[in-house]
PDB file of N, CA and C in Angstrom:
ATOM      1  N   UNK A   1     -19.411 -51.877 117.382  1.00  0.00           N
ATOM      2  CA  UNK A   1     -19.048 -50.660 116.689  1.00  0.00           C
ATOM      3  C   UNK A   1     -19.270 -49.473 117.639  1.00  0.00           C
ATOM      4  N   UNK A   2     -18.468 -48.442 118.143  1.00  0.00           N
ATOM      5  CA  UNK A   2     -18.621 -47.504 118.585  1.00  0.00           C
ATOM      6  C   UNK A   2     -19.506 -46.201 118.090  1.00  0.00           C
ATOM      7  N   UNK A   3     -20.116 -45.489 118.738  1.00  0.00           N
ATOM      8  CA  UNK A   3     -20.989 -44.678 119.003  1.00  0.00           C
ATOM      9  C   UNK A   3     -20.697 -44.041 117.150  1.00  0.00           C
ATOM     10  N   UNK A   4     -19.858 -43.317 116.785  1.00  0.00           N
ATOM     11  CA  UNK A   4     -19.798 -42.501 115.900  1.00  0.00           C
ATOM     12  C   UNK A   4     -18.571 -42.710 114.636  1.00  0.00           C
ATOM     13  N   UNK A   5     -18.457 -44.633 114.809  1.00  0.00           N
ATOM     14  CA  UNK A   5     -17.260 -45.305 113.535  1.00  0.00           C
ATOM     15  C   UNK A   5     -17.995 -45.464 112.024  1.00  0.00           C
ATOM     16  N   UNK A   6     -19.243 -45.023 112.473  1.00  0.00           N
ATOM     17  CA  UNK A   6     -19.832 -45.369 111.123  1.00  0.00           C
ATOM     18  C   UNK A   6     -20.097 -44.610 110.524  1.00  0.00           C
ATOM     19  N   UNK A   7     -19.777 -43.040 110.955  1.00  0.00           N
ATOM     20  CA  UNK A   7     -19.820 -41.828 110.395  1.00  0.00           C
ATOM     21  C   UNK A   7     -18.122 -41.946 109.641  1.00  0.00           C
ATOM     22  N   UNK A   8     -17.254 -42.300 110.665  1.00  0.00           N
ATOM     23  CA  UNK A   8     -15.818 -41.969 109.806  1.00  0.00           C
ATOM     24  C   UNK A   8     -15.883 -43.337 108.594  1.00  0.00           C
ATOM     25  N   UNK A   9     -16.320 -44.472 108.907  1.00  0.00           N
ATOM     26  CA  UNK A   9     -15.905 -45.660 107.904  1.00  0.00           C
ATOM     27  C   UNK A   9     -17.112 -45.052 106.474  1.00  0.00           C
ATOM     28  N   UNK A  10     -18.147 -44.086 106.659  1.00  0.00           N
ATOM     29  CA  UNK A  10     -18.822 -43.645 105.259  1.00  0.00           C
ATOM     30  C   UNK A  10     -17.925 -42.684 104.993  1.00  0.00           C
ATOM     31  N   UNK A  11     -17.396 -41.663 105.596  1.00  0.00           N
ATOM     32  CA  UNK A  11     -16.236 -40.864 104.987  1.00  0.00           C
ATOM     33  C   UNK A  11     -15.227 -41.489 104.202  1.00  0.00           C
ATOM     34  N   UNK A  12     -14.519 -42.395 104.732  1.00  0.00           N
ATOM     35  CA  UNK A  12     -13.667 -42.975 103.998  1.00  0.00           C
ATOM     36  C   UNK A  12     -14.051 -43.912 102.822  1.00  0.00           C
ATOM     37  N   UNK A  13     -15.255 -44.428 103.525  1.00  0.00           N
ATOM     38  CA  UNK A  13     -15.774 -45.053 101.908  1.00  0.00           C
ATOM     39  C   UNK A  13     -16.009 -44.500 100.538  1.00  0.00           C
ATOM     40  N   UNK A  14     -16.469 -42.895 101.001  1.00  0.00           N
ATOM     41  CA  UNK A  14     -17.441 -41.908  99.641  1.00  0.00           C
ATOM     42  C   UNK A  14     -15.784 -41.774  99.272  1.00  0.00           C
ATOM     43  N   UNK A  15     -15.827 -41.099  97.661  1.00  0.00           N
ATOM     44  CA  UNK A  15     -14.736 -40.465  96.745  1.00  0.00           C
ATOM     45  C   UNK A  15     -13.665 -39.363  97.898  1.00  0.00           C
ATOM     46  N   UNK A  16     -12.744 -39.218  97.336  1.00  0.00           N
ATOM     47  CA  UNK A  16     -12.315 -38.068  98.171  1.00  0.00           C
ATOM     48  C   UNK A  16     -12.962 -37.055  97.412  1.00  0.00           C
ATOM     49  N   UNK A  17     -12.896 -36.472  98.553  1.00  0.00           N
ATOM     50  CA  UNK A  17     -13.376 -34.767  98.112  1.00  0.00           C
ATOM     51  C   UNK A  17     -14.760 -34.574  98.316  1.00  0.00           C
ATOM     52  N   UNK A  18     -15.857 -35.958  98.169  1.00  0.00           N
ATOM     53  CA  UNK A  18     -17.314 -35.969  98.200  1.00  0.00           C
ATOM     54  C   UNK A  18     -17.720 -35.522  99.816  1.00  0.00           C
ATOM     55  N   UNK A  19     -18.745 -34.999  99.723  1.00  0.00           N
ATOM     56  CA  UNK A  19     -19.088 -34.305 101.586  1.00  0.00           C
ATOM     57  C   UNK A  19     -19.815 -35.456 101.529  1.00  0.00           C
ATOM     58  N   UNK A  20     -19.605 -36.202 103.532  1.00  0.00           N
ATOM     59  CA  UNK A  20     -20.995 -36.462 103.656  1.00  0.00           C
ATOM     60  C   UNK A  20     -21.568 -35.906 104.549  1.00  0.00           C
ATOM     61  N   UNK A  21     -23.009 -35.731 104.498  1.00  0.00           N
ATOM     62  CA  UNK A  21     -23.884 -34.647 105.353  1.00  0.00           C
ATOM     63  C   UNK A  21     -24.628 -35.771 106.704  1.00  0.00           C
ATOM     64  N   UNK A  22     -24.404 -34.650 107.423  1.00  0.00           N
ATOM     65  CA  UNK A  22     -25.081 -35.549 108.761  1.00  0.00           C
ATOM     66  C   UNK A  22     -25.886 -34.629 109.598  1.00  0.00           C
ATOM     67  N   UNK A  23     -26.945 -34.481 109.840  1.00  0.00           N
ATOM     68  CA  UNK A  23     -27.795 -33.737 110.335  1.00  0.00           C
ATOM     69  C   UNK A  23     -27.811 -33.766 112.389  1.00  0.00           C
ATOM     70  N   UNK A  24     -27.794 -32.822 112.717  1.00  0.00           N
ATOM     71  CA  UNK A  24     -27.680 -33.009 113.935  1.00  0.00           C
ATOM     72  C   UNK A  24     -28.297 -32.096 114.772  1.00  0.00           C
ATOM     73  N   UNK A  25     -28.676 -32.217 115.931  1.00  0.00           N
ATOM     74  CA  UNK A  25     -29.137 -30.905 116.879  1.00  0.00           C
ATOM     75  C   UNK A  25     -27.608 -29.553 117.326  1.00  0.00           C
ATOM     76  N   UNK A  26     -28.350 -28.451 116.795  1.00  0.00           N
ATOM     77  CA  UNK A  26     -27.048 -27.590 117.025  1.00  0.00           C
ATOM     78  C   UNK A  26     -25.927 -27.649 118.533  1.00  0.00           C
ATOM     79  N   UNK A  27     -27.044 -27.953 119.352  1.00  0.00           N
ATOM     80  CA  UNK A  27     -25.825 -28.017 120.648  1.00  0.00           C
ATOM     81  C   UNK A  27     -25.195 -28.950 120.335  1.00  0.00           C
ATOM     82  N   UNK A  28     -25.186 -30.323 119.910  1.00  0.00           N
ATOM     83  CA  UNK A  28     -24.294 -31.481 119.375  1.00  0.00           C
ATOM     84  C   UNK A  28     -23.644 -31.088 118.558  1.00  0.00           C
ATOM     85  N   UNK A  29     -22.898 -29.889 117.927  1.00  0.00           N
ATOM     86  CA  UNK A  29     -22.317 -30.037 116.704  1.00  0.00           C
ATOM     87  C   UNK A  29     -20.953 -29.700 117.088  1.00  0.00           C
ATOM     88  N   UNK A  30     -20.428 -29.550 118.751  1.00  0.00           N
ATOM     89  CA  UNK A  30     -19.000 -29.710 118.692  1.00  0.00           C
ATOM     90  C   UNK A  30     -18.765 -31.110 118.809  1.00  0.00           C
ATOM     91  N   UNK A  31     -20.083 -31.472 119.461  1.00  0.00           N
ATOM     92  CA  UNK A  31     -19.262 -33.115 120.014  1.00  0.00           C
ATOM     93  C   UNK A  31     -18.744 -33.617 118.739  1.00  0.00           C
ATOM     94  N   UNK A  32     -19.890 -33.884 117.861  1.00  0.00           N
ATOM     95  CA  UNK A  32     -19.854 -34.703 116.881  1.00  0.00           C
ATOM     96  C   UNK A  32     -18.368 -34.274 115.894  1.00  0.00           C
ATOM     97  N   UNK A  33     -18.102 -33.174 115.972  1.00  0.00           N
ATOM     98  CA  UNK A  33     -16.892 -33.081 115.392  1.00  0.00           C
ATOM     99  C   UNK A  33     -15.890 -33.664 115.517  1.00  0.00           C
ATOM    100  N   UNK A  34     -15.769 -33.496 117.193  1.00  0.00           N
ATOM    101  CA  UNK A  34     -15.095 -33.707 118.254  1.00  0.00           C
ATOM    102  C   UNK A  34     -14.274 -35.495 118.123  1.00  0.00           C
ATOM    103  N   UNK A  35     -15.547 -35.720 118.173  1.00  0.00           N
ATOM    104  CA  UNK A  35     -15.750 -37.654 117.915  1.00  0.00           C
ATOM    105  C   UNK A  35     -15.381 -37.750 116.883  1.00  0.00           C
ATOM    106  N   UNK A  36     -15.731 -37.590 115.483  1.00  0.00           N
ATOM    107  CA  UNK A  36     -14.781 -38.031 114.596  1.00  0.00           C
ATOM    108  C   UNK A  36     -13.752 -37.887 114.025  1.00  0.00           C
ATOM    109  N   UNK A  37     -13.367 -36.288 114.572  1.00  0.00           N
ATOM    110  CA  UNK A  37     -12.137 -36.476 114.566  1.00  0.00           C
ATOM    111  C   UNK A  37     -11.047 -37.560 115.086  1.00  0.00           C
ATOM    112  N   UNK A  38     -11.837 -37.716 116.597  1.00  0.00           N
ATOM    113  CA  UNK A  38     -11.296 -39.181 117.461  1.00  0.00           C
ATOM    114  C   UNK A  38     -11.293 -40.213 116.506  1.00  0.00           C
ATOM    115  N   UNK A  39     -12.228 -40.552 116.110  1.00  0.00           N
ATOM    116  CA  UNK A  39     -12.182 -41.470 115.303  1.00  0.00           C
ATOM    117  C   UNK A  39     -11.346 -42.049 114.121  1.00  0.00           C
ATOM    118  N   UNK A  40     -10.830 -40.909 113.675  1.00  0.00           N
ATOM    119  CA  UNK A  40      -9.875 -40.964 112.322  1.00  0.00           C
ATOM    120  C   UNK A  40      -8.454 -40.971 113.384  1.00  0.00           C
ATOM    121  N   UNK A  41      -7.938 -40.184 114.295  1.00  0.00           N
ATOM    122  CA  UNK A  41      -7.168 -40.680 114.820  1.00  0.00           C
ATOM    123  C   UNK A  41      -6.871 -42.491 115.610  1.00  0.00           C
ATOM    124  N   UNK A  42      -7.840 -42.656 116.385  1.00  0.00           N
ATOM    125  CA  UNK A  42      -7.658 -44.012 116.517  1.00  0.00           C
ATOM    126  C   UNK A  42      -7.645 -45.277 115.230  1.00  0.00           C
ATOM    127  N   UNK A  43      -7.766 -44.481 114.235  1.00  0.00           N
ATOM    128  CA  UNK A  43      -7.630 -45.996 113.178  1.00  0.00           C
ATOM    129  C   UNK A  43      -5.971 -45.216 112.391  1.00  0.00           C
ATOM    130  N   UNK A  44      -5.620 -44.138 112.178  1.00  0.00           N
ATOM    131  CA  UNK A  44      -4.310 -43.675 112.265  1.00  0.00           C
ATOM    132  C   UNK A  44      -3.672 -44.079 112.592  1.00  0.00           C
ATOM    133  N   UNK A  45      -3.545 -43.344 114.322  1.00  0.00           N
ATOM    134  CA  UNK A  45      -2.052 -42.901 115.220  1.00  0.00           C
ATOM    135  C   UNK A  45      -1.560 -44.375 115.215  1.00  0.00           C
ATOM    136  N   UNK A  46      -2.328 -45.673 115.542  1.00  0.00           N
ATOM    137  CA  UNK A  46      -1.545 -47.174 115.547  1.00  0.00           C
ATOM    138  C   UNK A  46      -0.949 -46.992 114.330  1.00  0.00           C
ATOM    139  N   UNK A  47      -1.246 -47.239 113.377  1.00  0.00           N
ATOM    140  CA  UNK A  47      -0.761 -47.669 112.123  1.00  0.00           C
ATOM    141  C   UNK A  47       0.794 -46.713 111.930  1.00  0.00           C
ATOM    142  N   UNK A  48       0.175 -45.951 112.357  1.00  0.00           N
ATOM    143  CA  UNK A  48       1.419 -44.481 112.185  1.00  0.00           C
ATOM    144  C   UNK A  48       2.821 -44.829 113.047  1.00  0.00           C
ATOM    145  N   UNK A  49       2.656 -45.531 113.679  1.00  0.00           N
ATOM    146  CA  UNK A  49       3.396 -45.787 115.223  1.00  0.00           C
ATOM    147  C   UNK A  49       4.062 -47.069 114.146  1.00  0.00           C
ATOM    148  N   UNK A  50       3.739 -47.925 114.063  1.00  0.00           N
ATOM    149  CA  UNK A  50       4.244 -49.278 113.425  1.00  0.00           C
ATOM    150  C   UNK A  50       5.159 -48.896 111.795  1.00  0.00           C
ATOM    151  N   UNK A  51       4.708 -48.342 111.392  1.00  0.00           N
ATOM    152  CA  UNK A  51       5.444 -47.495 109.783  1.00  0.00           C
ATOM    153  C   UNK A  51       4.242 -48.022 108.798  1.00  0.00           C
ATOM    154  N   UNK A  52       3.320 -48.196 108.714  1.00  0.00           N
ATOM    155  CA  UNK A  52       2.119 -48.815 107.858  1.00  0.00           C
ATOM    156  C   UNK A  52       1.543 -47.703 107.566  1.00  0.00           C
ATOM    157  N   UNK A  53       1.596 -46.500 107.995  1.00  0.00           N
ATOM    158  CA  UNK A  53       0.934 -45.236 107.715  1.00  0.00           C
ATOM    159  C   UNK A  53       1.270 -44.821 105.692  1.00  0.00           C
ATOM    160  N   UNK A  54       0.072 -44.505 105.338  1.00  0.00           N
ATOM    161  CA  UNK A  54      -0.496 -44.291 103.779  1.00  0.00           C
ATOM    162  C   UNK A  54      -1.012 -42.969 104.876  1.00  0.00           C
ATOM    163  N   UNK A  55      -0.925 -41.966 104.096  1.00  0.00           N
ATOM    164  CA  UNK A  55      -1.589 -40.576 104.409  1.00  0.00           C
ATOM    165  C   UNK A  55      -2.829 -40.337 104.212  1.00  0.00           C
ATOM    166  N   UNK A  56      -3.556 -40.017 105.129  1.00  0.00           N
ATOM    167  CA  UNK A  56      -5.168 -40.060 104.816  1.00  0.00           C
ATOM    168  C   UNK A  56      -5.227 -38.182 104.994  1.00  0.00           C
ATOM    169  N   UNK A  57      -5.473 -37.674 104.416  1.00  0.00           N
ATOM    170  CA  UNK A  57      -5.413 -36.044 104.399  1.00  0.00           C
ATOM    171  C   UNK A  57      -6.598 -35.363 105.576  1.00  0.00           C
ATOM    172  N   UNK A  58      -6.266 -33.993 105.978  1.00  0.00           N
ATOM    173  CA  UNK A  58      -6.893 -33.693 107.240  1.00  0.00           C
ATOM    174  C   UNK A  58      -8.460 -33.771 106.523  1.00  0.00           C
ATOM    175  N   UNK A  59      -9.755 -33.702 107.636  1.00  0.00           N
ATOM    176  CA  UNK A  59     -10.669 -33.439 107.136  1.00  0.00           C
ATOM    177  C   UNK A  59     -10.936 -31.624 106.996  1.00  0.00           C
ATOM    178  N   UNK A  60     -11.844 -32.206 105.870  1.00  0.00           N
ATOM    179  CA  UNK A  60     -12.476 -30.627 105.773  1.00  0.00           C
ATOM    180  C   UNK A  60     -14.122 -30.539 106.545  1.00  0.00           C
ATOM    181  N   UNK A  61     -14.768 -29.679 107.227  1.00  0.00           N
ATOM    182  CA  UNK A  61     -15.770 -30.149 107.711  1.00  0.00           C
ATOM    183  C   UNK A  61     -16.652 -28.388 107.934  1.00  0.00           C
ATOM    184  N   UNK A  62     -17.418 -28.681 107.370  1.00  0.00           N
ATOM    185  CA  UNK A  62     -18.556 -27.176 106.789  1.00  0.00           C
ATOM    186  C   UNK A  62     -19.459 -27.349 107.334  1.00  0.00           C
ATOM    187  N   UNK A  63     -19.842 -26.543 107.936  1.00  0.00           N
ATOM    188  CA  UNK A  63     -21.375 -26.429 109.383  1.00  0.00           C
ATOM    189  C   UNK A  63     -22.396 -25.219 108.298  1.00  0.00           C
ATOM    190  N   UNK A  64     -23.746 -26.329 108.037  1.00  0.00           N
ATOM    191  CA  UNK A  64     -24.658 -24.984 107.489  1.00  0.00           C
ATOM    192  C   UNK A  64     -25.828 -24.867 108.142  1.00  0.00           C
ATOM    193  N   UNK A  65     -26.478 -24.544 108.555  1.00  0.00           N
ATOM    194  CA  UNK A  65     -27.909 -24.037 109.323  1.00  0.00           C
ATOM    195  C   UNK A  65     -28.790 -25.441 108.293  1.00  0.00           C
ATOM    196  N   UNK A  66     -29.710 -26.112 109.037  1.00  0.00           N
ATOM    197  CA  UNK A  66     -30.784 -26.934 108.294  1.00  0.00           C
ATOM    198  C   UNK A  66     -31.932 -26.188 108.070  1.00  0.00           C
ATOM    199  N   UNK A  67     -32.189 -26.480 106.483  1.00  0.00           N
ATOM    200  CA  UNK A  67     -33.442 -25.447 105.948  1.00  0.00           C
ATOM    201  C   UNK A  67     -34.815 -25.572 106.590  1.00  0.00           C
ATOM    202  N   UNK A  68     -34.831 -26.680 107.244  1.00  0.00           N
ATOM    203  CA  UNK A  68     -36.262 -27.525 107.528  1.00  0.00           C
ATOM    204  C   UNK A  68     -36.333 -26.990 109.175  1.00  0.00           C
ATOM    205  N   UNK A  69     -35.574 -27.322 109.614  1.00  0.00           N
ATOM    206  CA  UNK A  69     -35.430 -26.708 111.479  1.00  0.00           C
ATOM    207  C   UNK A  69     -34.495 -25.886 112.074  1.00  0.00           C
ATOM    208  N   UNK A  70     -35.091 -24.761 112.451  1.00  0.00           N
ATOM    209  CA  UNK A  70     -33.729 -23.790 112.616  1.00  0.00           C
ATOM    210  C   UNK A  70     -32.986 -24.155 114.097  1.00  0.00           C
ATOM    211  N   UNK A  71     -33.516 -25.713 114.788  1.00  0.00           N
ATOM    212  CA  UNK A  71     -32.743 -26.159 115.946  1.00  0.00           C
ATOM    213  C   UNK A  71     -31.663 -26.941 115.189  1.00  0.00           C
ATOM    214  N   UNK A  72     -31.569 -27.395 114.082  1.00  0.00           N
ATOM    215  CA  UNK A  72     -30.626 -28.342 113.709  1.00  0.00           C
ATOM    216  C   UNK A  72     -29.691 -27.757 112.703  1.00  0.00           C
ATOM    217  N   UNK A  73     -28.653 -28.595 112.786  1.00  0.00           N
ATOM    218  CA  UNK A  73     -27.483 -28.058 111.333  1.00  0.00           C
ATOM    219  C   UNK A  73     -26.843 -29.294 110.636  1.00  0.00           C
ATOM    220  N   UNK A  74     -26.486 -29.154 109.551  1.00  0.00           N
ATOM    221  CA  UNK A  74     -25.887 -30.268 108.612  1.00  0.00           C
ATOM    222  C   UNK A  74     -24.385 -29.712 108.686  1.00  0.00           C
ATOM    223  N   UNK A  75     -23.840 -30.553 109.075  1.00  0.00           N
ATOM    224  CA  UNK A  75     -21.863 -30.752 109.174  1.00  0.00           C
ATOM    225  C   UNK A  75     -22.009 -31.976 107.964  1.00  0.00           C
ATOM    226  N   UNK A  76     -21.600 -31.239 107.065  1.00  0.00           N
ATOM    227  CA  UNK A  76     -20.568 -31.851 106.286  1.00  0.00           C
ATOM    228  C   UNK A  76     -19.004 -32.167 106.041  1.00  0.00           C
ATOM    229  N   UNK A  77     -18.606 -33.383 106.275  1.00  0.00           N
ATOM    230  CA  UNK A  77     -17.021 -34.187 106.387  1.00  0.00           C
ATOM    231  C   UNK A  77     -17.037 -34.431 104.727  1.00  0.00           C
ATOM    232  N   UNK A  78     -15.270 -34.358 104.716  1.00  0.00           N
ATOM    233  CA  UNK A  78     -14.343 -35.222 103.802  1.00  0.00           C
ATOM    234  C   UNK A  78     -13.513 -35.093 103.415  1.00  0.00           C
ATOM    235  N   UNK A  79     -12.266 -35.929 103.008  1.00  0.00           N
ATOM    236  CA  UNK A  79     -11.223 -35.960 103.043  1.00  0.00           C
ATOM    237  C   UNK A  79     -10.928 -35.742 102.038  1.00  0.00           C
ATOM    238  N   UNK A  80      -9.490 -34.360 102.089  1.00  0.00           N
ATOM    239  CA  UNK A  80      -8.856 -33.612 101.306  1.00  0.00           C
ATOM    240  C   UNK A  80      -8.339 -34.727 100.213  1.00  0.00           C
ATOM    241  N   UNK A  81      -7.872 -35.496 100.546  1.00  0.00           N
ATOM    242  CA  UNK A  81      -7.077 -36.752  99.835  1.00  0.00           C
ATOM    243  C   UNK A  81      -6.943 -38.006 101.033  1.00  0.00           C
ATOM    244  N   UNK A  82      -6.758 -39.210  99.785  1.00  0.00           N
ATOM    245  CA  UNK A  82      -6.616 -40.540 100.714  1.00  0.00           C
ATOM    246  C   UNK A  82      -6.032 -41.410 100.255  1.00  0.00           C
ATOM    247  N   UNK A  83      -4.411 -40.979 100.754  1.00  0.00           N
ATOM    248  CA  UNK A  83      -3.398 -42.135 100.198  1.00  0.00           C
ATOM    249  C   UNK A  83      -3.476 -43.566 100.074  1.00  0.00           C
ATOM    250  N   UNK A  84      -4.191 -43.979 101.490  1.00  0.00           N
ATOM    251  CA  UNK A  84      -4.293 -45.135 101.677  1.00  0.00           C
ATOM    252  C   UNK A  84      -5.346 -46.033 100.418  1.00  0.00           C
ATOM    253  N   UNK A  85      -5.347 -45.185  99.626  1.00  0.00           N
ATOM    254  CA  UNK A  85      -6.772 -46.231  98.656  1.00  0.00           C
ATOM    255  C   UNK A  85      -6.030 -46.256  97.286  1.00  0.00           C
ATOM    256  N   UNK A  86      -4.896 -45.918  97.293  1.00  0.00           N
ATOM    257  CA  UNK A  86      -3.463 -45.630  96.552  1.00  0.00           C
ATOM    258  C   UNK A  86      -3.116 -47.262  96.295  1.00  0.00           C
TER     259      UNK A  86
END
């Protein structure tokens, strides 16, 4: 399993619309975006390419300051809608 598939495969698992929260050190909080966005594309763009594509809707993703450490922040992911569970 790659570094950050198990962040997108709990996104897609929770309800649409449900956030999930992931706590992180603030300088990490482009990567981590960064990466799962990658992530939702590589289980996509194939499928998309072949005609198997069900629409998985863009993410929504909300950065809030963590109450407990002012080095860290909670990014919350999730998907607008998810055809594919259609």
């Amino acid at each position: 399993m790659r570094q950050y598939e198990s962040i997108w495969l709990e996104i897609k698992r929770v309800d649409t619309g449900k956030e999930v929260p992931v706590r992180i050190h603030a300088s990490a909080r482009k990567r981590l975006i960064q990466a799962v966005k990658l992530e939702k594309t590589k289980e996509v763009a194939p499928k998309k390419q072949v005609g198997m594509f069900k629409r998985q809707g863009p993410l929504k993703i909300r950065v809030e300051q963590c109450a407990r450490d002012a080095a860290f922040v909670v990014v919350f992911f999730s998907l607008t809608y998810d055809a594919s569970k259609w």
